[in-house]
C-alpha atoms as a PDB file:
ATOM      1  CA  UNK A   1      70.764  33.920 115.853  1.00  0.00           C
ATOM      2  CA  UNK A   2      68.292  34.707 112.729  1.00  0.00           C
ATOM      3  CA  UNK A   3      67.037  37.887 112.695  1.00  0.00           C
ATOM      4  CA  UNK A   4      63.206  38.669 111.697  1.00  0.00           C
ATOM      5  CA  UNK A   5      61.639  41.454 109.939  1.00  0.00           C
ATOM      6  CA  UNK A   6      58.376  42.184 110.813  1.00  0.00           C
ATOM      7  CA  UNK A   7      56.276  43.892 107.983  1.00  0.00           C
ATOM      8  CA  UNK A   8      52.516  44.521 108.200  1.00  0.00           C
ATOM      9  CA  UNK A   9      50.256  43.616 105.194  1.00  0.00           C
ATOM     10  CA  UNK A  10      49.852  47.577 104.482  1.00  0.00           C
ATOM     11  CA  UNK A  11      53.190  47.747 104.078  1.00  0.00           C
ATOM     12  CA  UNK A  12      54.108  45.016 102.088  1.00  0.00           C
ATOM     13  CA  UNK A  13      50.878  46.059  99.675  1.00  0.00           C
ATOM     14  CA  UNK A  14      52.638  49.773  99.595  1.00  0.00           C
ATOM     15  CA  UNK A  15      56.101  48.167  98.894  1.00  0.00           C
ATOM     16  CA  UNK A  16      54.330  46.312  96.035  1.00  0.00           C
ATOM     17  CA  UNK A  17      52.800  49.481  94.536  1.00  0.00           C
ATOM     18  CA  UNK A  18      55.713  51.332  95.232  1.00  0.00           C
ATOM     19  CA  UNK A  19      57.756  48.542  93.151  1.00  0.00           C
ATOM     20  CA  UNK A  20      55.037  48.897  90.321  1.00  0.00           C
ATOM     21  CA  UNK A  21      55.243  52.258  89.769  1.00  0.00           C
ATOM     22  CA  UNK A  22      59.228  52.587  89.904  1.00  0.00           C
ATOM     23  CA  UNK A  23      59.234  49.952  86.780  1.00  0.00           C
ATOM     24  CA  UNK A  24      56.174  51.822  85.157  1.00  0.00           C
ATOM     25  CA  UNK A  25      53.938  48.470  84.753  1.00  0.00           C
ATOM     26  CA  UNK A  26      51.110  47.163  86.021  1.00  0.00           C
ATOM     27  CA  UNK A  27      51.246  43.820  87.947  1.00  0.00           C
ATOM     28  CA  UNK A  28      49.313  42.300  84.633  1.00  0.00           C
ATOM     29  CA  UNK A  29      51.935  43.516  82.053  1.00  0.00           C
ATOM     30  CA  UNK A  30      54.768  43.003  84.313  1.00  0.00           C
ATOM     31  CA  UNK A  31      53.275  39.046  84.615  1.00  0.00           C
ATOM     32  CA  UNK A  32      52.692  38.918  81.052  1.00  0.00           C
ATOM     33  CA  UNK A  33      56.318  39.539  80.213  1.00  0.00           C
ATOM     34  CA  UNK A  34      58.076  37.841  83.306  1.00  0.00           C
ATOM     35  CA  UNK A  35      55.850  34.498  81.032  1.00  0.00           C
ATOM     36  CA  UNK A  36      57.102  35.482  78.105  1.00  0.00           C
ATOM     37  CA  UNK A  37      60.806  36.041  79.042  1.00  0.00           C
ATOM     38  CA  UNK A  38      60.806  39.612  78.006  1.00  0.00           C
ATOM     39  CA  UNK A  39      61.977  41.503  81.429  1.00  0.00           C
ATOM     40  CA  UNK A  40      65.138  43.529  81.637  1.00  0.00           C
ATOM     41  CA  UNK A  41      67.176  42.055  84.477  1.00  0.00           C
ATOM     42  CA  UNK A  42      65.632  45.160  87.236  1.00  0.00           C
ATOM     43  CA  UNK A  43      62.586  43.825  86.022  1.00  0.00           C
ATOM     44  CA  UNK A  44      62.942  40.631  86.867  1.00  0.00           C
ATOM     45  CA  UNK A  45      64.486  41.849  89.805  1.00  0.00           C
ATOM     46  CA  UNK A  46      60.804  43.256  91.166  1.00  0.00           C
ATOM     47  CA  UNK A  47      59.138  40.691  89.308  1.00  0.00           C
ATOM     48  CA  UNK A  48      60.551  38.207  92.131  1.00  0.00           C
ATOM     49  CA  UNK A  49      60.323  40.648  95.205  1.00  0.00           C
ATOM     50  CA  UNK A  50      56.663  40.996  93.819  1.00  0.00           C
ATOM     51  CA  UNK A  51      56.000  36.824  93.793  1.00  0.00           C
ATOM     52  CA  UNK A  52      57.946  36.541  97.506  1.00  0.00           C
ATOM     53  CA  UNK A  53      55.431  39.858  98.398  1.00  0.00           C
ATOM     54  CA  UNK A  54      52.281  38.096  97.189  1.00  0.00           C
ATOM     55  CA  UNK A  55      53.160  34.456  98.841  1.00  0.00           C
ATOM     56  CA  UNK A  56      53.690  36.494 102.128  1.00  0.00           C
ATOM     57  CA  UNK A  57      50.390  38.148 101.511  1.00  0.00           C
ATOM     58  CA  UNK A  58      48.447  34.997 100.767  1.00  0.00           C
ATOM     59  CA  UNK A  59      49.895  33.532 103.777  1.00  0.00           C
ATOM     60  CA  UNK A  60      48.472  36.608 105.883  1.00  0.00           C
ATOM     61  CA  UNK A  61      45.102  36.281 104.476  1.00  0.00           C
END
């Protein structure tokens, strides 16, 4: 059997920040180099919990 995690939207938008700040970026720099290939590999790291965060968030909307 599958276990599910339930997550409100406040959390998941205080994970998000939370993710932000530990990398020291805002989500507009951290897109602009994610585009441009230019993330370390923890970077890249948030930069995908950050997309799976925001398709979770647009599906809440």
């Amino acid at each position: 059997m599958a276990t599910m995690i339930h997550t409100t939207r406040e959390e998941l938008q205080a994970q998000r920040k939370r993710l932000l700040d530990e990398i020291g970026m805002t989500y507009e720099t951290l897109r602009d180099r994610a585009a441009a290939y230019s993330l370390s590999s923890d970077e890249l790291d948030v930069w995908h919990t950050i997309e799976g965060i925001d398709y979770l968030l647009e599906g809440d909307s």
